[in-house]
PDB file of N, CA and C in Angstrom:
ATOM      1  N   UNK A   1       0.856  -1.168   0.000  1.00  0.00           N
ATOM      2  CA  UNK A   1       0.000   0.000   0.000  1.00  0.00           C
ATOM      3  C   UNK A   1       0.897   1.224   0.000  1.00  0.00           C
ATOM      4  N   UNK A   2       0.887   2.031  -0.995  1.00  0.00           N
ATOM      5  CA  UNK A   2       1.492   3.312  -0.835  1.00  0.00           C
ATOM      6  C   UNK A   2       1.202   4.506  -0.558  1.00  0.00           C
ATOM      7  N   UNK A   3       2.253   5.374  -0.311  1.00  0.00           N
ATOM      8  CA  UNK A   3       1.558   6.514   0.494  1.00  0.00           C
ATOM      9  C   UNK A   3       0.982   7.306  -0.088  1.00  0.00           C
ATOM     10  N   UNK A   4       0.410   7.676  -1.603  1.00  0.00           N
ATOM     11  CA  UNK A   4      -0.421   7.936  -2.352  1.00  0.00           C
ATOM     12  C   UNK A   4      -2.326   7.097  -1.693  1.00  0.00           C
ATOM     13  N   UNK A   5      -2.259   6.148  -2.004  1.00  0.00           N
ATOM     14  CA  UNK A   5      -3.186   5.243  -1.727  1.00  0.00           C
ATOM     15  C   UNK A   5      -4.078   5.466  -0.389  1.00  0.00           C
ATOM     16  N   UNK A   6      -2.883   5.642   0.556  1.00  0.00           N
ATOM     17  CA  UNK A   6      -3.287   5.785   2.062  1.00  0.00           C
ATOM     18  C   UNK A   6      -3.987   7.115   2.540  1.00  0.00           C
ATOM     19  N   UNK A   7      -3.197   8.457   1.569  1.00  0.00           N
ATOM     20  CA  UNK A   7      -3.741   9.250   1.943  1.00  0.00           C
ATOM     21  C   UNK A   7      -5.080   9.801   1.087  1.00  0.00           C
ATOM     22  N   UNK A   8      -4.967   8.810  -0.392  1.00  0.00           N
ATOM     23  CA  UNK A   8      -6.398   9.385  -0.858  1.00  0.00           C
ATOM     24  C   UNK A   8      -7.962   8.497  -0.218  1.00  0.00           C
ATOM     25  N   UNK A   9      -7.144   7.696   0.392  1.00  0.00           N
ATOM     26  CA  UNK A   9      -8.099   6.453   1.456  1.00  0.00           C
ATOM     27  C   UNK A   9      -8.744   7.454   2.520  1.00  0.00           C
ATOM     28  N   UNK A  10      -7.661   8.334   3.197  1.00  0.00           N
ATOM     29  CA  UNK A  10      -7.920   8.693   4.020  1.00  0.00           C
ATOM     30  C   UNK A  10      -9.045  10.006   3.673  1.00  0.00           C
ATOM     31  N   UNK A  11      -8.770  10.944   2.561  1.00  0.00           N
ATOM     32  CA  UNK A  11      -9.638  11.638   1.805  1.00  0.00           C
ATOM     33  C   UNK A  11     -11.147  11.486   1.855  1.00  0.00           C
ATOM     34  N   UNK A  12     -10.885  10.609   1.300  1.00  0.00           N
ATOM     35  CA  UNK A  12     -12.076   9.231   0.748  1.00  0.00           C
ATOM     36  C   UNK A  12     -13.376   9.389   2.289  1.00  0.00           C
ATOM     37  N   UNK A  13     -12.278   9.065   3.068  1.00  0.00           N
ATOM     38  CA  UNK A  13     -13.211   9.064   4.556  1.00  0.00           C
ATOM     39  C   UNK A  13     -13.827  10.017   5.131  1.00  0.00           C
ATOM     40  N   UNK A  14     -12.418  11.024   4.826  1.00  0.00           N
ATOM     41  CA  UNK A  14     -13.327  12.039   5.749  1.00  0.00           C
ATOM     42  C   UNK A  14     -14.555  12.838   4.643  1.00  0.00           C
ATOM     43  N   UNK A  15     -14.189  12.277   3.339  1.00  0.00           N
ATOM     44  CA  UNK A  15     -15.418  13.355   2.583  1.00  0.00           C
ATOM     45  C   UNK A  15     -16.813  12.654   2.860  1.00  0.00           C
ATOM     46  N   UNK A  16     -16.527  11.132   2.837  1.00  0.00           N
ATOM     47  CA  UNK A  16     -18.005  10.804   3.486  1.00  0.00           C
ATOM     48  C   UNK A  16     -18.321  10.815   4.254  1.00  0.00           C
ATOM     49  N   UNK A  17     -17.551  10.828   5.941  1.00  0.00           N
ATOM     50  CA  UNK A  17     -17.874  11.513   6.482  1.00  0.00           C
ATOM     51  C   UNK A  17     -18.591  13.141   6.743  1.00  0.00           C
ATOM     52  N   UNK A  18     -18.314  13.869   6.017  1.00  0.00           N
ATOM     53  CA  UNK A  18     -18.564  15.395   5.987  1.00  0.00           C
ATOM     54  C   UNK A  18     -20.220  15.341   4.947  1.00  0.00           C
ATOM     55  N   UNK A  19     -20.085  13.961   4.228  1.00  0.00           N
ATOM     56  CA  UNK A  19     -21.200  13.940   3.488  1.00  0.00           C
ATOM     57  C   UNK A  19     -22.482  13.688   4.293  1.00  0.00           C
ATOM     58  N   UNK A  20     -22.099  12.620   5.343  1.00  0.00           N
ATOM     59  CA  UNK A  20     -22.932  11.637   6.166  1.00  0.00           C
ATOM     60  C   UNK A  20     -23.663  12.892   7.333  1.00  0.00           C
ATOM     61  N   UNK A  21     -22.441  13.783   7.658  1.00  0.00           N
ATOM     62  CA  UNK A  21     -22.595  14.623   8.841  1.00  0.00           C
ATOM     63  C   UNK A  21     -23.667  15.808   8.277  1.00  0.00           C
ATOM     64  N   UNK A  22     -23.434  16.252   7.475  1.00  0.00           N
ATOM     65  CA  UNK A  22     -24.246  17.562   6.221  1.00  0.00           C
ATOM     66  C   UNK A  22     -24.889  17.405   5.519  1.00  0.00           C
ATOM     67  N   UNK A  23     -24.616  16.379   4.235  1.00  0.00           N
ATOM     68  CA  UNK A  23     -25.548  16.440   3.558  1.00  0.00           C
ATOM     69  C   UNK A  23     -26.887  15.013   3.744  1.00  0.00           C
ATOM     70  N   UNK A  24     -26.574  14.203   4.320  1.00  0.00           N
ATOM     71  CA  UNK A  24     -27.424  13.271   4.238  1.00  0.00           C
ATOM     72  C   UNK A  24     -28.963  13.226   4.293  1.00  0.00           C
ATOM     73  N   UNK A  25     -29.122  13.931   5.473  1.00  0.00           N
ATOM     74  CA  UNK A  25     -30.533  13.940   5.896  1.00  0.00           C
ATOM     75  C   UNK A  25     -31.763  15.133   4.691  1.00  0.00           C
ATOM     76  N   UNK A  26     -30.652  15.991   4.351  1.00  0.00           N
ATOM     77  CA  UNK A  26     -31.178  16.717   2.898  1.00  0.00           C
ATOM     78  C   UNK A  26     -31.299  15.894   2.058  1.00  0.00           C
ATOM     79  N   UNK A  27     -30.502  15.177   1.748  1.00  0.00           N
ATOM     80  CA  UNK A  27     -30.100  14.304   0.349  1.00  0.00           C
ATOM     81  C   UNK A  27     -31.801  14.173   0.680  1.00  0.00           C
ATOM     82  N   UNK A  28     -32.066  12.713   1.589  1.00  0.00           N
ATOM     83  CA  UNK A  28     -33.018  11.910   2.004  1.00  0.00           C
ATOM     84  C   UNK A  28     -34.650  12.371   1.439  1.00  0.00           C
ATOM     85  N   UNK A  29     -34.571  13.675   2.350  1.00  0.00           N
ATOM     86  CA  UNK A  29     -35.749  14.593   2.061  1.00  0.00           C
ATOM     87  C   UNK A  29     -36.139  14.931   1.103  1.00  0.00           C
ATOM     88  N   UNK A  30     -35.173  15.601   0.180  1.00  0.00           N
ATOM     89  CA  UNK A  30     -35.398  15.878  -1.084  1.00  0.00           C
ATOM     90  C   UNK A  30     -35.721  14.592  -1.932  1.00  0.00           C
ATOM     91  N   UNK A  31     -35.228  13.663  -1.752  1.00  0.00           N
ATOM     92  CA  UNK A  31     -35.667  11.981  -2.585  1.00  0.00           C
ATOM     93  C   UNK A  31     -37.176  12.040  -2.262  1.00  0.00           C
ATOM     94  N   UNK A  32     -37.560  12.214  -1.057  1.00  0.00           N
ATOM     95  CA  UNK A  32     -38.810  11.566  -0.252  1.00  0.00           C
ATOM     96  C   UNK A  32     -39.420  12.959  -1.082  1.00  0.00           C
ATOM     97  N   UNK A  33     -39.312  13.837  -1.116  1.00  0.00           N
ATOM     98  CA  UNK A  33     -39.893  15.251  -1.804  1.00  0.00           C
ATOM     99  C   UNK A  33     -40.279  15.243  -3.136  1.00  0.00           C
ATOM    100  N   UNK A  34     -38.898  14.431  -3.934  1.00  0.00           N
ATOM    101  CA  UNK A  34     -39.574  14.284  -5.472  1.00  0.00           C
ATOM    102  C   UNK A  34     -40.461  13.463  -5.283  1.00  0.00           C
ATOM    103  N   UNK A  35     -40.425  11.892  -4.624  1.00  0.00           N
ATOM    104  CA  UNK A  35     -40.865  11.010  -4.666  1.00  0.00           C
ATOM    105  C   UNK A  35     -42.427  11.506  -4.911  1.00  0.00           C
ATOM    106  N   UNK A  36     -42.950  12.081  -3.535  1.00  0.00           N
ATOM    107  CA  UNK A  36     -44.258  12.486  -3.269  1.00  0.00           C
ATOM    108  C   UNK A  36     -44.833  13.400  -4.320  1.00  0.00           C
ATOM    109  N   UNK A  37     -44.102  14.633  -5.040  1.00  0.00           N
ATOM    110  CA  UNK A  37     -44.438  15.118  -5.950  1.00  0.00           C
ATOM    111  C   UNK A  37     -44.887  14.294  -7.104  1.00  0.00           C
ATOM    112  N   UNK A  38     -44.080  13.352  -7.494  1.00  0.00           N
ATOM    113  CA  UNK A  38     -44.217  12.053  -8.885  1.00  0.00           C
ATOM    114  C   UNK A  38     -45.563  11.603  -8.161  1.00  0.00           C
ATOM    115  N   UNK A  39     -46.078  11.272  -7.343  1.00  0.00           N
ATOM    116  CA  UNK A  39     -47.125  10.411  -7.242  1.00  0.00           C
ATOM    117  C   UNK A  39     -48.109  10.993  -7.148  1.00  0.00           C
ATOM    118  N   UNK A  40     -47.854  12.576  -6.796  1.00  0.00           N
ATOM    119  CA  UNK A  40     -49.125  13.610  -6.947  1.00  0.00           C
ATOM    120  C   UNK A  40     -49.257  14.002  -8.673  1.00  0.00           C
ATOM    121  N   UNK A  41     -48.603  14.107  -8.890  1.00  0.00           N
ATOM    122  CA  UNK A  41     -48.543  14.228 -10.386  1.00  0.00           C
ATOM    123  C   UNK A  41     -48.918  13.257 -11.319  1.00  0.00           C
ATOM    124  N   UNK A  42     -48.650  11.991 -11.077  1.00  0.00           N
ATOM    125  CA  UNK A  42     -49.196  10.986 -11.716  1.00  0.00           C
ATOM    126  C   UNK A  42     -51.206  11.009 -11.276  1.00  0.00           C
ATOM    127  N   UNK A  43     -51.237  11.049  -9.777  1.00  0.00           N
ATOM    128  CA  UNK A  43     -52.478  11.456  -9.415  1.00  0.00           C
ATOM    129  C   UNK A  43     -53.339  12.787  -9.877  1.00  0.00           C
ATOM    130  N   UNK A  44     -53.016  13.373 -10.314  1.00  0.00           N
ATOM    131  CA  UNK A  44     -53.537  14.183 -11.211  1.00  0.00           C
ATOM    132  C   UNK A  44     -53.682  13.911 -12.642  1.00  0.00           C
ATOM    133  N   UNK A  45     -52.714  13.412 -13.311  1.00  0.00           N
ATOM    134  CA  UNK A  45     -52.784  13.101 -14.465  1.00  0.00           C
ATOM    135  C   UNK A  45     -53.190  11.764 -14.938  1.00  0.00           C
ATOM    136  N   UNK A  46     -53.413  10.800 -14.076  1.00  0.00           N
ATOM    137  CA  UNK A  46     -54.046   9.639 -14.426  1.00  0.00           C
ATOM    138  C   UNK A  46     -55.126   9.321 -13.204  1.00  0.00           C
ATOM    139  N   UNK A  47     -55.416  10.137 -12.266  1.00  0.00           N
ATOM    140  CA  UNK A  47     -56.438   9.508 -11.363  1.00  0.00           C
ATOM    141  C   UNK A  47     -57.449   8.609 -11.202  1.00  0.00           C
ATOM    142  N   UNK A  48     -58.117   9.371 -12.442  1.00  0.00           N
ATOM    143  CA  UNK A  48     -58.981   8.223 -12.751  1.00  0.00           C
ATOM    144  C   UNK A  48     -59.052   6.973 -13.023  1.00  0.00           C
ATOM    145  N   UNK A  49     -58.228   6.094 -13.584  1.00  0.00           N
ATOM    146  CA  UNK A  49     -57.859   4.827 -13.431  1.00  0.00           C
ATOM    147  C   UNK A  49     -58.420   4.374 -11.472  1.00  0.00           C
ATOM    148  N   UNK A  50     -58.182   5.177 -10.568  1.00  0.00           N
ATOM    149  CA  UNK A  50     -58.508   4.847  -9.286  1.00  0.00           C
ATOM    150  C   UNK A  50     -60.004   5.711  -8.916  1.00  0.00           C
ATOM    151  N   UNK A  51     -60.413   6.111  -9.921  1.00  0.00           N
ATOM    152  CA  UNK A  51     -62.259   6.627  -9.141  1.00  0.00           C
ATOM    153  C   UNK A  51     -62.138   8.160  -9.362  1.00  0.00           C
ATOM    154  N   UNK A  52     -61.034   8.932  -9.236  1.00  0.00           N
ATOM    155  CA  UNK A  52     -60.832  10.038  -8.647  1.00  0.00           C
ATOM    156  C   UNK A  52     -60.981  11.168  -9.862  1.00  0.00           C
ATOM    157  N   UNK A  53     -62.112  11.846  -9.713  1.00  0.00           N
ATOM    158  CA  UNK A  53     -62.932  12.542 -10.861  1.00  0.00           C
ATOM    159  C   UNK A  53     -62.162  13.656 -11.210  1.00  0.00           C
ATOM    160  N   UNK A  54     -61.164  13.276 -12.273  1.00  0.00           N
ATOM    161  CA  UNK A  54     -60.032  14.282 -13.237  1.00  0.00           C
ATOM    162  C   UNK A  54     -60.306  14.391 -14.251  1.00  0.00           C
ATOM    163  N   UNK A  55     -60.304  15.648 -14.481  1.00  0.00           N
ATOM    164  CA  UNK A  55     -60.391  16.509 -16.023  1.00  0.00           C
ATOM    165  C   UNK A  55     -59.456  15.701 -17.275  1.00  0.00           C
ATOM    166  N   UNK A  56     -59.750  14.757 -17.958  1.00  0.00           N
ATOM    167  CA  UNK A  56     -58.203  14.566 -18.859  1.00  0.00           C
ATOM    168  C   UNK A  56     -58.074  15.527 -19.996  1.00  0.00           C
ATOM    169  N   UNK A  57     -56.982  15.991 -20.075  1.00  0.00           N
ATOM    170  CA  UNK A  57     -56.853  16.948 -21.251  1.00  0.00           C
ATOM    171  C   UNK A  57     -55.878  16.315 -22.069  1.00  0.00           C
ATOM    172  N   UNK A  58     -56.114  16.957 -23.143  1.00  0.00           N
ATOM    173  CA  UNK A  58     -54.758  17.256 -24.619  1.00  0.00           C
ATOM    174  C   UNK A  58     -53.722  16.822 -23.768  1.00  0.00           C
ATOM    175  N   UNK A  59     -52.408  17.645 -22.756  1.00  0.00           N
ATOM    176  CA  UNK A  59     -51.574  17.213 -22.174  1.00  0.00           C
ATOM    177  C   UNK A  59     -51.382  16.010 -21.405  1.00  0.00           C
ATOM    178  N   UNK A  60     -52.487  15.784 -20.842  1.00  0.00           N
ATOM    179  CA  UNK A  60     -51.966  14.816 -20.049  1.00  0.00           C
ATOM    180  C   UNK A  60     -52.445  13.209 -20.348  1.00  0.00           C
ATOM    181  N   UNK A  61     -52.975  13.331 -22.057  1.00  0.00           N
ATOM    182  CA  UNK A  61     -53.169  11.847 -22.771  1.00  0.00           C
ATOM    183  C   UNK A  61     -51.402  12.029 -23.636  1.00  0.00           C
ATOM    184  N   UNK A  62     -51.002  13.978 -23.566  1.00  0.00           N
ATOM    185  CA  UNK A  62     -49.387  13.638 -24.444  1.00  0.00           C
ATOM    186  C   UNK A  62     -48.054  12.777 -23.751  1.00  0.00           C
ATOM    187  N   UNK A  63     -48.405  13.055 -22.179  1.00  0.00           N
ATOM    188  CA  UNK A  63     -48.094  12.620 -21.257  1.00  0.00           C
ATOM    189  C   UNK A  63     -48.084  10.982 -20.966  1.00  0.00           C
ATOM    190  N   UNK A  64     -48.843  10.593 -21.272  1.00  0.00           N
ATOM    191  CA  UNK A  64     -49.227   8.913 -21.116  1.00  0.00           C
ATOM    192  C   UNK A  64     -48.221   7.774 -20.856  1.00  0.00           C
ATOM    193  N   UNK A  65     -47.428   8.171 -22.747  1.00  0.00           N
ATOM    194  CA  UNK A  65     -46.801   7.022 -22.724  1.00  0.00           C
ATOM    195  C   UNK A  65     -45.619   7.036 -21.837  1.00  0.00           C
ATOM    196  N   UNK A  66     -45.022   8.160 -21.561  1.00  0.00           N
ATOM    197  CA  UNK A  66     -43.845   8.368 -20.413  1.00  0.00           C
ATOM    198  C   UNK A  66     -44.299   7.803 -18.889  1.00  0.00           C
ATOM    199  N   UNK A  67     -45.758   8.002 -18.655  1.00  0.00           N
ATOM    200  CA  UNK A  67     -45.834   7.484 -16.990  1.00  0.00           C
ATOM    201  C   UNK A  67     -46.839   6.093 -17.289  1.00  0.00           C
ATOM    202  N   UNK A  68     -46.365   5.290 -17.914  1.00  0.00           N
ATOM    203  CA  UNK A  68     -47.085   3.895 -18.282  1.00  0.00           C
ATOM    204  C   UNK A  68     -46.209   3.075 -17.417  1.00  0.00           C
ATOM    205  N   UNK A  69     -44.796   2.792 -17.642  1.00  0.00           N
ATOM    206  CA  UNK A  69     -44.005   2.357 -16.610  1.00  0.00           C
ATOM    207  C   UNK A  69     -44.203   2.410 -15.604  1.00  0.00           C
ATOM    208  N   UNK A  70     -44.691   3.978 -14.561  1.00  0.00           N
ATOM    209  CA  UNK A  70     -44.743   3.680 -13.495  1.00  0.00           C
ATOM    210  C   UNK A  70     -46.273   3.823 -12.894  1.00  0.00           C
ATOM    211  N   UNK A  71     -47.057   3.335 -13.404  1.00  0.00           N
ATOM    212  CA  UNK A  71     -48.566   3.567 -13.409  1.00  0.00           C
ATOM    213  C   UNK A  71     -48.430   2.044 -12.535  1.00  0.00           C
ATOM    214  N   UNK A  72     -47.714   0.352 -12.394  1.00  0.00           N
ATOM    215  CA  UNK A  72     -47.593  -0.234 -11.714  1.00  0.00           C
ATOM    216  C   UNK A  72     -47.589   0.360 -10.038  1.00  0.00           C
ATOM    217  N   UNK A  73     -46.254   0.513  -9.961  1.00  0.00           N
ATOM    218  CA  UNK A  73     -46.091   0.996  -8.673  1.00  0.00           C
ATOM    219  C   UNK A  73     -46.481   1.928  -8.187  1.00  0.00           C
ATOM    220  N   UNK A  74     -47.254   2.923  -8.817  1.00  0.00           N
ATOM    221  CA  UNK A  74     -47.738   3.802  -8.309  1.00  0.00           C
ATOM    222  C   UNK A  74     -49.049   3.677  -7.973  1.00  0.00           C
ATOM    223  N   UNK A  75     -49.553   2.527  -8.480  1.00  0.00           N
ATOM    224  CA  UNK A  75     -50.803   2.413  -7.830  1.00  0.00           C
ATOM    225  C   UNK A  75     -50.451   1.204  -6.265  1.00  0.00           C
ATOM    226  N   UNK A  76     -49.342   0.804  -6.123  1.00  0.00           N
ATOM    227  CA  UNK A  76     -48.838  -0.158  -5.150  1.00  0.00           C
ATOM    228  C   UNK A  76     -49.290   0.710  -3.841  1.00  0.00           C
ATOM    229  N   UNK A  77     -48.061   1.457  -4.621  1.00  0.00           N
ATOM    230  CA  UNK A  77     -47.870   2.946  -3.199  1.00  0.00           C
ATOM    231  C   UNK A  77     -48.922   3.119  -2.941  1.00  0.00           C
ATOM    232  N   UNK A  78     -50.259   3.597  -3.629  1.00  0.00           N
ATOM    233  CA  UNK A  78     -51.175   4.658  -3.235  1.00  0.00           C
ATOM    234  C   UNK A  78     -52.348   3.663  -2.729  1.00  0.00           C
ATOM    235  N   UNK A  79     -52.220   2.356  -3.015  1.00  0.00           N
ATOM    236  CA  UNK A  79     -53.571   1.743  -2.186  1.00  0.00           C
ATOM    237  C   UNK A  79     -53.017   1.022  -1.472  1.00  0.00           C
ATOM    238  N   UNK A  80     -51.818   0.991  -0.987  1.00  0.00           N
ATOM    239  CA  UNK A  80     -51.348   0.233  -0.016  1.00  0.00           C
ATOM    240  C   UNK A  80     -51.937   0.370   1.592  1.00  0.00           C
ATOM    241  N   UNK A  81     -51.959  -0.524   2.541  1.00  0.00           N
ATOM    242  CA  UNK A  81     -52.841  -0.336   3.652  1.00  0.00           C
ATOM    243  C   UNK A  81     -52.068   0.378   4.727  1.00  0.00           C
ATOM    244  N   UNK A  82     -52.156   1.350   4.951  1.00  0.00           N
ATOM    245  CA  UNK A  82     -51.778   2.290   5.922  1.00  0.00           C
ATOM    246  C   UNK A  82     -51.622   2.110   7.314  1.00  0.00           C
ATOM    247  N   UNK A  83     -51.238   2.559   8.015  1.00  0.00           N
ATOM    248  CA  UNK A  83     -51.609   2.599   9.802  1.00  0.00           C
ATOM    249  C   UNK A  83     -50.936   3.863  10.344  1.00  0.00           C
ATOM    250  N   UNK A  84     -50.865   4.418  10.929  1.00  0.00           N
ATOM    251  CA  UNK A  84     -51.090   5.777  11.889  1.00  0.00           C
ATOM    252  C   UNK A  84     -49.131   6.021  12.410  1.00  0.00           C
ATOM    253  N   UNK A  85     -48.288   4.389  12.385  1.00  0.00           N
ATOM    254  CA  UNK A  85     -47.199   4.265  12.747  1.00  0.00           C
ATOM    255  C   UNK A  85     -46.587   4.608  11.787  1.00  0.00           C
ATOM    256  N   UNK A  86     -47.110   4.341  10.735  1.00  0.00           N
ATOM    257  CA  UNK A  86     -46.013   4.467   9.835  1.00  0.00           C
ATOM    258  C   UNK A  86     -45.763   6.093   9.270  1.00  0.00           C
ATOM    259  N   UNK A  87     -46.470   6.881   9.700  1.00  0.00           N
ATOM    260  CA  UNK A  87     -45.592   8.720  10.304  1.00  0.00           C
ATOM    261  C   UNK A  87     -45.123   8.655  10.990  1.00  0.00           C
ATOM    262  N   UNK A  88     -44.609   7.889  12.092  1.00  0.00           N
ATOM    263  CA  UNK A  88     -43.855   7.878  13.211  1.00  0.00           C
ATOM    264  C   UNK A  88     -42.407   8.233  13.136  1.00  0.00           C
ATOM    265  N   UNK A  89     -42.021   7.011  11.966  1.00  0.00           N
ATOM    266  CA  UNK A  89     -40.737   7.378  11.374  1.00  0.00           C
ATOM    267  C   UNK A  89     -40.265   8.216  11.009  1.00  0.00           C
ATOM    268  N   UNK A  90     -40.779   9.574  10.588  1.00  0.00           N
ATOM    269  CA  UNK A  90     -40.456  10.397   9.812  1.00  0.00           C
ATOM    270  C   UNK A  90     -39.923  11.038  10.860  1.00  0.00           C
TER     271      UNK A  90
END
């Protein structure tokens, strides 16, 4: 192991460290932030498939074939069975 190696090892550590310490819990949020936005958005633009009395327009049949992929899991997420604990985590 050379002393090149050792000290970009050591680099290495403390930047994820400094990542883990600062940025993490943002990182997180912002994931959980788009996340929720995509599924409101898909809920607007395809609701109806689930009951939910939406206007469909011009845009959002141009829209279609891009959120067909996740029209699966997004209906996983959204009728999945809930309980009161699972805000707890947050």
């Amino acid at each position: 192991m050379g002393k090149s190696q050792g000290k970009s090892g050591f680099l290495e550590a403390v930047k994820d460290f400094l990542y883990g310490f600062v940025a993490y819990g943002p990182a997180q949020l912002a994931m959980k932030t788009r996340a929720n936005m995509e599924h409101l958005f898909i809920l607007v633009t395809v609701g109806d498939m689930l009951g939910v009395p939406v206007f469909s327009s011009y845009y959002s049949l141009k829209l279609l074939p891009y959120m067909v992929p996740q029209i699966p899991t997004w209906k996983r997420r959204l009728l999945r069975e809930k309980d009161f604990t699972d805000n707890l985590e947050e």
